[in-house]
Protein backbone atom coordinates (compact mmCIF):
# COMPACT_ATOMS: atom_id res chain seq x y z
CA UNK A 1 13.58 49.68 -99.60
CA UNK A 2 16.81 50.25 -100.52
CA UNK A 3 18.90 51.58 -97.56
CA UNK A 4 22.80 51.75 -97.92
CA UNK A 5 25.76 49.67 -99.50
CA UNK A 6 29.73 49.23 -97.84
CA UNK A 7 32.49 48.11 -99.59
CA UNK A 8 33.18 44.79 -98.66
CA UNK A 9 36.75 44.98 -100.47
CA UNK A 10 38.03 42.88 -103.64
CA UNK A 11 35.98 44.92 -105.76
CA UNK A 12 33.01 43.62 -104.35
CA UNK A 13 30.36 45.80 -102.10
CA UNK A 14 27.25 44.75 -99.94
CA UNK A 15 24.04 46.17 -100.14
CA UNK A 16 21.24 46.37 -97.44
CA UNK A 17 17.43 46.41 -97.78
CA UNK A 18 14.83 47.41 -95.48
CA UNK A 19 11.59 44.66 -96.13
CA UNK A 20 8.18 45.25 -94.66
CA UNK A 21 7.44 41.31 -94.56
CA UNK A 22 7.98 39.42 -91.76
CA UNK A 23 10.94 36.50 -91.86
CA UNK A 24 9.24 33.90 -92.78
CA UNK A 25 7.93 35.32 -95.35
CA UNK A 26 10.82 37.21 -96.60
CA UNK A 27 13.09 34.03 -96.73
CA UNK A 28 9.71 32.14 -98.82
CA UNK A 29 10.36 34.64 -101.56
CA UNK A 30 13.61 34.06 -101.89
CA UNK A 31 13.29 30.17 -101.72
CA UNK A 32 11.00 30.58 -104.29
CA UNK A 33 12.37 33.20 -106.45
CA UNK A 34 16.02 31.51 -106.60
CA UNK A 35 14.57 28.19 -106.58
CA UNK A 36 17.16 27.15 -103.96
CA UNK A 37 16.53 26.13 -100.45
CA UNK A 38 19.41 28.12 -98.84
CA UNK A 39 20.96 27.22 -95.01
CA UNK A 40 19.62 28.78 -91.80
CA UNK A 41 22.70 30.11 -90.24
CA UNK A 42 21.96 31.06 -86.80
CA UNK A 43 18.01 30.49 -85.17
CA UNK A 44 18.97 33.04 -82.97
CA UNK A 45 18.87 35.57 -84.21
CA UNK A 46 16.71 33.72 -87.27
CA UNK A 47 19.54 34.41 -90.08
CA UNK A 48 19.04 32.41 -93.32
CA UNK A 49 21.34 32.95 -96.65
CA UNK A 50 21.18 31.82 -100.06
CA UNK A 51 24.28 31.52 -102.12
CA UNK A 52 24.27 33.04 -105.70
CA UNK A 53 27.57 31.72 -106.96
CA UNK A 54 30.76 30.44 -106.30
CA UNK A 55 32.98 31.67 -103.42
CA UNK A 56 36.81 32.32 -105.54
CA UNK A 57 39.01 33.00 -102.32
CA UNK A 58 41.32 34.79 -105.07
CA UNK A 59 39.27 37.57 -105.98
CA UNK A 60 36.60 37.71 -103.44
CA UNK A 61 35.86 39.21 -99.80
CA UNK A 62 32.96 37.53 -99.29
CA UNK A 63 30.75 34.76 -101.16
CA UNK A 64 28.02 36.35 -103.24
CA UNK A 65 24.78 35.57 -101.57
CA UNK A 66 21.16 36.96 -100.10
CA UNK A 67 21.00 37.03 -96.36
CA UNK A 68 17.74 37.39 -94.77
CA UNK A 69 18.21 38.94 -90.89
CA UNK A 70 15.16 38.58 -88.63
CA UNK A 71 15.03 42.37 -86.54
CA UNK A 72 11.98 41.43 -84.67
CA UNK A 73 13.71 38.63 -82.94
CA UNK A 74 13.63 38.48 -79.31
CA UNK A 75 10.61 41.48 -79.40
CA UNK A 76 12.85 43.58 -81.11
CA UNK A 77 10.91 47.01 -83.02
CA UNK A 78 12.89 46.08 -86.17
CA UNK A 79 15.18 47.92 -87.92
CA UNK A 80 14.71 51.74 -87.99
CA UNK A 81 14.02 53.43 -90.96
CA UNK A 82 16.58 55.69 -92.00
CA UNK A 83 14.54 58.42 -93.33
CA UNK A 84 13.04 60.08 -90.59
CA UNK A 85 8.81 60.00 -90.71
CA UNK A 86 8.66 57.86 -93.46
CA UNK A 87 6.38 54.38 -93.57
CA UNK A 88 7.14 51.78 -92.34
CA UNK A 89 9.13 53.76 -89.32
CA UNK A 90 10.53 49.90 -88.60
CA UNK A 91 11.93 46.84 -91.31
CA UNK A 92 11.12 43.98 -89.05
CA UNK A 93 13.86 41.78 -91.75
CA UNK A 94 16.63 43.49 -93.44
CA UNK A 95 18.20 41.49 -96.86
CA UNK A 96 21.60 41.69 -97.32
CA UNK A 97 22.87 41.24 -100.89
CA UNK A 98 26.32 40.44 -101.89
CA UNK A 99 26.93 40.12 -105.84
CA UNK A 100 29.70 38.71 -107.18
CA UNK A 101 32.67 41.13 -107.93
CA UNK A 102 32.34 42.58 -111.43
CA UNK A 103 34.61 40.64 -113.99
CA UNK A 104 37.89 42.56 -114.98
């Protein structure tokens, strides 16, 4: 579920979704759906990302990619859903997306 998106500068913006899968099985789709195997970047909390292109310093604030957060971690509820009553109440893993900047 979709649930907001920040500027992240350079005329690039990050986007956040709200998944009802655990981890695990929120960073299989993506190994399998980008056919890449992507880097774990912290175990704690379990943080993986997968890179979708080429970082350009030049004309990018950050290096487009999918990063998979783990809100359960440490028997945490997960991440609350922003619409108040609505299912699930919790995103136990929230999937950051970061496209590249559009070209100009």
């Amino acid at each position: 579920m979709y649930l907001t998106s920040y500027d992240a500068g350079r005329g690039q913006r990050f986007y956040l979704y709200g998944v009802p899968l655990t981890y695990d099985e929120t960073v299989s789709y993506y190994r399998a759906a980008l056919k890449v195997r992507g880097d774990q970047l912290f175990e704690t909390p379990p943080t993986y990302q997968f890179d979708l292109g080429r970082f350009r310093d030049s004309d990018m604030a950050f290096p487009p990619s999918v990063t998979v957060k783990d809100y359960t971690w440490g028997g945490g509820a997960g991440y609350v859903n922003p619409q108040p009553g609505a299912t699930p109440p919790r995103f136990p893993t929230v999937v950051q997306v970061v496209p590249p900047p559009a070209e100009r």
